[in-house]
C-alpha atoms as a PDB file:
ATOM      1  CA  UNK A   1     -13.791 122.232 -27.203  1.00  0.00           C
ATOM      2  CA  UNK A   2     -10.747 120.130 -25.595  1.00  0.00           C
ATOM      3  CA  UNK A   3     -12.139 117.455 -23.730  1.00  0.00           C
ATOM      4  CA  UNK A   4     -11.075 118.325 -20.643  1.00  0.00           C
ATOM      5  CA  UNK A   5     -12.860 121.599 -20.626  1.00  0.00           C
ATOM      6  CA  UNK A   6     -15.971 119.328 -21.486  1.00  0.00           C
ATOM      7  CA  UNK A   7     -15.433 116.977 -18.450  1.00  0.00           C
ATOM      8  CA  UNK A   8     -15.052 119.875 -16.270  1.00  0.00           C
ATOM      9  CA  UNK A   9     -18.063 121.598 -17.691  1.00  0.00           C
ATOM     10  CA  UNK A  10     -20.165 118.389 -17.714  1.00  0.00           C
ATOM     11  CA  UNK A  11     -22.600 119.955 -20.307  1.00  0.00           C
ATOM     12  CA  UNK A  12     -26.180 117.205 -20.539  1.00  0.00           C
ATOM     13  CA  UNK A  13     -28.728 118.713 -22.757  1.00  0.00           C
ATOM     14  CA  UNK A  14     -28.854 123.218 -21.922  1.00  0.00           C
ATOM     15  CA  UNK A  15     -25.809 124.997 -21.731  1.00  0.00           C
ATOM     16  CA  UNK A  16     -25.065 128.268 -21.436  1.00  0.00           C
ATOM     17  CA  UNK A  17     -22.601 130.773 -22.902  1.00  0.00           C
ATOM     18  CA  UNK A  18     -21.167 134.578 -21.264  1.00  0.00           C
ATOM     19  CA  UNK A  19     -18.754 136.363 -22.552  1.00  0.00           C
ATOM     20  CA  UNK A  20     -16.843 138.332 -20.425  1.00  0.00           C
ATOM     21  CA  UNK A  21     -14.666 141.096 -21.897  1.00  0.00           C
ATOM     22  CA  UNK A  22     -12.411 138.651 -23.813  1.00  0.00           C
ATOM     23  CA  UNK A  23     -13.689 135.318 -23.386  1.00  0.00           C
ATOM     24  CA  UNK A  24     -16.446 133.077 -23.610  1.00  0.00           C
ATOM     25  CA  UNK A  25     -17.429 130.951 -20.936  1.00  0.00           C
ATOM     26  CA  UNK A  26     -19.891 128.089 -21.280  1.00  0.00           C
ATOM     27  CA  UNK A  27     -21.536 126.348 -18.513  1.00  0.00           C
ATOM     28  CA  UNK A  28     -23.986 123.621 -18.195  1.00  0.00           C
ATOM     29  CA  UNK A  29     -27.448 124.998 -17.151  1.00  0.00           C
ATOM     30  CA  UNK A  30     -27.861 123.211 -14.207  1.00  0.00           C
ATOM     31  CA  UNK A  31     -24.068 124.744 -12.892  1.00  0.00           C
ATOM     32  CA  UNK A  32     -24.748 127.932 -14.099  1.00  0.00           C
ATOM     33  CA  UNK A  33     -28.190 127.978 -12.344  1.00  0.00           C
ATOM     34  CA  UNK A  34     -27.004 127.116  -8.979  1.00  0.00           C
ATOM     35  CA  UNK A  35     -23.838 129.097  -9.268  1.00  0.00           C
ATOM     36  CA  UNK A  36     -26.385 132.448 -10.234  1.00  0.00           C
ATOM     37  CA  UNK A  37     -28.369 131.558  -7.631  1.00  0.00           C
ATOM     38  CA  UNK A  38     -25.730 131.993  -5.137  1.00  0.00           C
ATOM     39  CA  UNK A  39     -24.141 135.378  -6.124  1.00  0.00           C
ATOM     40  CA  UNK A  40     -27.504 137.070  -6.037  1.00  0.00           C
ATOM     41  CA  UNK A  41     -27.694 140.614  -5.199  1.00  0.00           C
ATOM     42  CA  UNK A  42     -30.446 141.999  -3.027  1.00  0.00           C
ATOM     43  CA  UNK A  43     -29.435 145.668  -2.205  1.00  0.00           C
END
């Protein structure tokens, strides 16, 4: 992974990986957490 995309994902211990039609994104678990968190759906 370039190292930019590592900076920007700031991956510490968990990370985790979605793909999405065509690509893979990979998050740290902490980001990906909070960033879930806030697009929850209640209806």
């Amino acid at each position: 992974m370039p190292q930019n995309l590592l900076e920007y994902a700031n991956p510490k211990k968990e990370i985790v990986s979605i793909r999405v039609i065509n690509r893979l994104k990979i998050w740290s678990k902490k980001k990906w957490d909070k960033y879930n968190n806030l697009n929850v759906d209640f209806n």
